[in-house]
Protein backbone atom coordinates (compact mmCIF):
# COMPACT_ATOMS: atom_id res chain seq x y z
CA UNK A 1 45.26 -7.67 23.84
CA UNK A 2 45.29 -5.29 20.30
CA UNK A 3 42.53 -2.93 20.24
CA UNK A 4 40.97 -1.95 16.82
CA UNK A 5 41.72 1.56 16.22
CA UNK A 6 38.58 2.90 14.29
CA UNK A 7 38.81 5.70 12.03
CA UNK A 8 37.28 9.08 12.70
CA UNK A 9 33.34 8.88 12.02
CA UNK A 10 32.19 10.79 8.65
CA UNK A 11 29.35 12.73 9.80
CA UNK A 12 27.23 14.36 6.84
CA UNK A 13 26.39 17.74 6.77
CA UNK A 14 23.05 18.98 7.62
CA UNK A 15 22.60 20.77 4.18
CA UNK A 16 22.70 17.33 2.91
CA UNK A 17 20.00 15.78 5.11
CA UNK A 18 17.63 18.64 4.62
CA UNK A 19 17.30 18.43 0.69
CA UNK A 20 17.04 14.42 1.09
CA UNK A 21 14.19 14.58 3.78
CA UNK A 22 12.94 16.72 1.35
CA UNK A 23 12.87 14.73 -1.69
CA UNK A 24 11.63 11.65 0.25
CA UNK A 25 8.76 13.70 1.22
CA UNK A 26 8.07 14.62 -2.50
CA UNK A 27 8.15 11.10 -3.40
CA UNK A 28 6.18 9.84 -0.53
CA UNK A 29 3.31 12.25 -1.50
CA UNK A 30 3.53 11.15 -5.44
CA UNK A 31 3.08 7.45 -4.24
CA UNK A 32 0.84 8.38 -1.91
CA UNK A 33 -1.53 10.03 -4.27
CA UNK A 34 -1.01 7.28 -6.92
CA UNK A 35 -2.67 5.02 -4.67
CA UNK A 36 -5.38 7.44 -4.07
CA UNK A 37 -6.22 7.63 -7.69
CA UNK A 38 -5.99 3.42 -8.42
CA UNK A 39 -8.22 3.65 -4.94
CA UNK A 40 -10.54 5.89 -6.88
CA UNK A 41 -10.26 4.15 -10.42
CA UNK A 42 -11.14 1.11 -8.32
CA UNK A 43 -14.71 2.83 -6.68
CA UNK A 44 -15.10 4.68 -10.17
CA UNK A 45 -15.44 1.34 -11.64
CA UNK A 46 -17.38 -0.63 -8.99
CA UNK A 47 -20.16 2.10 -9.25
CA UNK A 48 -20.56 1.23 -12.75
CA UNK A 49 -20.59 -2.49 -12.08
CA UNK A 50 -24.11 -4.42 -11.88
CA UNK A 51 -23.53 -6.82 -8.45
CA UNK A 52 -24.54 -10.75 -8.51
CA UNK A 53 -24.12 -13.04 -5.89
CA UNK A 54 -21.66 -15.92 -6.86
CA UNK A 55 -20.73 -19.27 -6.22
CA UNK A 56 -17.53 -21.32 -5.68
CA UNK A 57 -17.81 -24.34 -8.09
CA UNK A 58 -14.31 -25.02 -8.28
CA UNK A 59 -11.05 -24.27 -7.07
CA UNK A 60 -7.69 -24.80 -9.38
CA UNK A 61 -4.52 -25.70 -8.06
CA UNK A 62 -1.26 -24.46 -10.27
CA UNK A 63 2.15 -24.63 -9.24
CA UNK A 64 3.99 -21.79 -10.12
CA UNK A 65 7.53 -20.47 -9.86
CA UNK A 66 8.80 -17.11 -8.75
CA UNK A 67 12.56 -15.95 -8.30
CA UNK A 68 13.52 -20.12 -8.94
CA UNK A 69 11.19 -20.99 -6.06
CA UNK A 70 8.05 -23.41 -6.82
CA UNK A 71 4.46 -22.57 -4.93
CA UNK A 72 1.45 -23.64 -5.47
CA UNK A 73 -1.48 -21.26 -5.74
CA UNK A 74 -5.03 -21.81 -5.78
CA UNK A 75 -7.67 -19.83 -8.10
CA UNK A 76 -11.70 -19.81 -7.43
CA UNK A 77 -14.14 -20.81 -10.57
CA UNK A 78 -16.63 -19.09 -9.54
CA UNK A 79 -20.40 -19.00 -11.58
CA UNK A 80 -22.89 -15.95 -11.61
CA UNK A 81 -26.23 -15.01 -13.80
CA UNK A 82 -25.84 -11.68 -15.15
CA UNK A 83 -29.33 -9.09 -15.32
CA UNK A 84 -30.20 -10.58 -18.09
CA UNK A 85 -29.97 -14.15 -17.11
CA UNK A 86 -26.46 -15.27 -19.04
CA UNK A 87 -24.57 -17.56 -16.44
CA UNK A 88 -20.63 -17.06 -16.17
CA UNK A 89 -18.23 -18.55 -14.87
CA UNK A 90 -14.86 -16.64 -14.32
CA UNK A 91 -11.64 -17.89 -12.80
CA UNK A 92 -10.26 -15.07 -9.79
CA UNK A 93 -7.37 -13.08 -10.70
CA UNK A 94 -5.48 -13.77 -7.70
CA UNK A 95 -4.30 -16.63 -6.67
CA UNK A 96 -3.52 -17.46 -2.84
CA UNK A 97 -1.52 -19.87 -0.98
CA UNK A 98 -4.26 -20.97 0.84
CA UNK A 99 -7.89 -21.99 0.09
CA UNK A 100 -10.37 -19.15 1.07
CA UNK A 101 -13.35 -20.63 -0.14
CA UNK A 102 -14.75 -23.96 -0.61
CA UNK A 103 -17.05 -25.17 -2.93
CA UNK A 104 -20.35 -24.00 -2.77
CA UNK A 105 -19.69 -20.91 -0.78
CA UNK A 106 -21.05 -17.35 -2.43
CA UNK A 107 -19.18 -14.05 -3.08
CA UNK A 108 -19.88 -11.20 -4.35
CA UNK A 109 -19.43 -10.24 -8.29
CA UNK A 110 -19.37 -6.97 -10.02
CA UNK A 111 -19.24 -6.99 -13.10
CA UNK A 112 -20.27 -4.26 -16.30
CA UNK A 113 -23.03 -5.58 -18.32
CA UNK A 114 -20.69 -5.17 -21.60
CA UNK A 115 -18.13 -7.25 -20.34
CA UNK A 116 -19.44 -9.99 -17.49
CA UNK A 117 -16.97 -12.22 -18.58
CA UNK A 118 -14.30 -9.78 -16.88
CA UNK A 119 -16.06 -9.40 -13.67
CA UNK A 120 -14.03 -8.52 -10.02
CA UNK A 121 -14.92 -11.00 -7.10
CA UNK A 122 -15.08 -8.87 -4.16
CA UNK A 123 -12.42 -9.90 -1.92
CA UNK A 124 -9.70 -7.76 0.22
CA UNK A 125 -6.58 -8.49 -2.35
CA UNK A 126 -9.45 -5.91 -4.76
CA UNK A 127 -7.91 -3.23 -2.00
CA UNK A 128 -4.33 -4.17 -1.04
CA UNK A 129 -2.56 -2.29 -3.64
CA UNK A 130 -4.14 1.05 -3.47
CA UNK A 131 -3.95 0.78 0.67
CA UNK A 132 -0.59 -0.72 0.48
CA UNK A 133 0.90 2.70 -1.78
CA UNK A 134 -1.58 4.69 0.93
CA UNK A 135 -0.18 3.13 3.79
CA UNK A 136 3.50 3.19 2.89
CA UNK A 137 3.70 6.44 1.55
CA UNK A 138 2.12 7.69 4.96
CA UNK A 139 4.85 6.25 6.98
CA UNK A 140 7.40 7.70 4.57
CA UNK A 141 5.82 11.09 4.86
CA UNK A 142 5.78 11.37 8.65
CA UNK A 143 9.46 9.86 8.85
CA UNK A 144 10.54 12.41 6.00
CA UNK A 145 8.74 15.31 7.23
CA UNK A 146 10.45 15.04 10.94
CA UNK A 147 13.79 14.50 9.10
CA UNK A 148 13.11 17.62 7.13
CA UNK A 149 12.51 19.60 10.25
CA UNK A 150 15.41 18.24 12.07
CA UNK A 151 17.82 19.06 9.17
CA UNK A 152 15.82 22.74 9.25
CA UNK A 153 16.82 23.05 12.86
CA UNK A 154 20.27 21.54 11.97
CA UNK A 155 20.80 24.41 9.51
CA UNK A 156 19.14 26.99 11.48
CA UNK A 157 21.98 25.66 14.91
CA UNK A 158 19.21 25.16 17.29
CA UNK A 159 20.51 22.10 18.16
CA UNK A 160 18.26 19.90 16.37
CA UNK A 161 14.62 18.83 17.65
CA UNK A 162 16.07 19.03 21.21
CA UNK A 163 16.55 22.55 20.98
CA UNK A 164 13.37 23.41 19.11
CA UNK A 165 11.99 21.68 22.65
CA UNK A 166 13.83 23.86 24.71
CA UNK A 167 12.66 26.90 23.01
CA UNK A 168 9.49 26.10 23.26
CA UNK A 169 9.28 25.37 26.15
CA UNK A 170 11.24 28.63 27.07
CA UNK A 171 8.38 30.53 25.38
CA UNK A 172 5.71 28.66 27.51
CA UNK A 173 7.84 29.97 30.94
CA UNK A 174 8.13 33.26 29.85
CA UNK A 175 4.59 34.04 28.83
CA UNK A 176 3.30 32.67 31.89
């Protein structure tokens, strides 16, 4: 029976790891604040926006094709009267695999009294990007920021996070 002889394990240095946590947490903060801002542009604009009640009067199948695969997507007509009693119709932005609503059913429409005919249905797709940047960026800061610690400790030799543990808890016995 041969045995695979393996070669001897490259192990980076923790001056390395430390700037890298570090820049991942930089960039998880600018992503994370870019989503704040389209989060806010988002609110900024829906307090400006006049609300109607709308209603599903038809539904639009295309068939689309992304990365050479075919799908078909499905996009809401939906009809509103403005304040001033102009009635609109509007075709959603998104499209979804699935259909949400059926004819007849209402949703909710803001819209600017300038520009009806570019209205938002309220829907949870209005939120996913902002919340998706948010929510990312939050897991990359909390995974960064321990990394960044752990190369600290690295550089510092106290044995990583474990011995940052022992210290503490070192400190606890001896003040008690």
């Amino acid at each position: 029976m041969m045995t695979q002889q393996r070669g001897p394990r490259m192990r980076l240095s923790p001056l390395l790891g430390l700037p890298a946590a570090l820049l991942a947490l930089a960039f998880s903060l600018g992503f994370f604040y870019f989503g704040m801002r389209l989060n806010a542009r988002i609110e900024e604009s829906l307090a400006s926006s006049l609300v109607a009640e709308g209603k599903v009067v038809d539904v639009i199948q295309r068939t689309v094709t992304r990365q050479g695969e075919q799908r078909t997507l499905y996009y809401l007509v939906i009809e509103f009267q403005t304040a001033q009693g102009e009635v609109v119709r509007i075709e959603s932005g998104e499209g979804s695999s699935e259909i949400t609503d059926q004819l007849g059913d209402t949703v909710r429409v803001f819209y600017h009294p300038d520009a009806p005919r570019e209205a938002l249905v309220d829907s949870p797709v209005l939120w996913l990007a902002p919340r998706l940047f948010m929510g990312v960026a939050a897991v990359i800061a909390v995974l960064s920021a321990l990394a960044a610690l752990n190369g600290l400790f690295q550089v510092l030799k106290l044995g990583g996070l474990l011995g940052v543990l022992s210290l503490f808890i070192l400190r606890q016995r001896q003040g008690k």
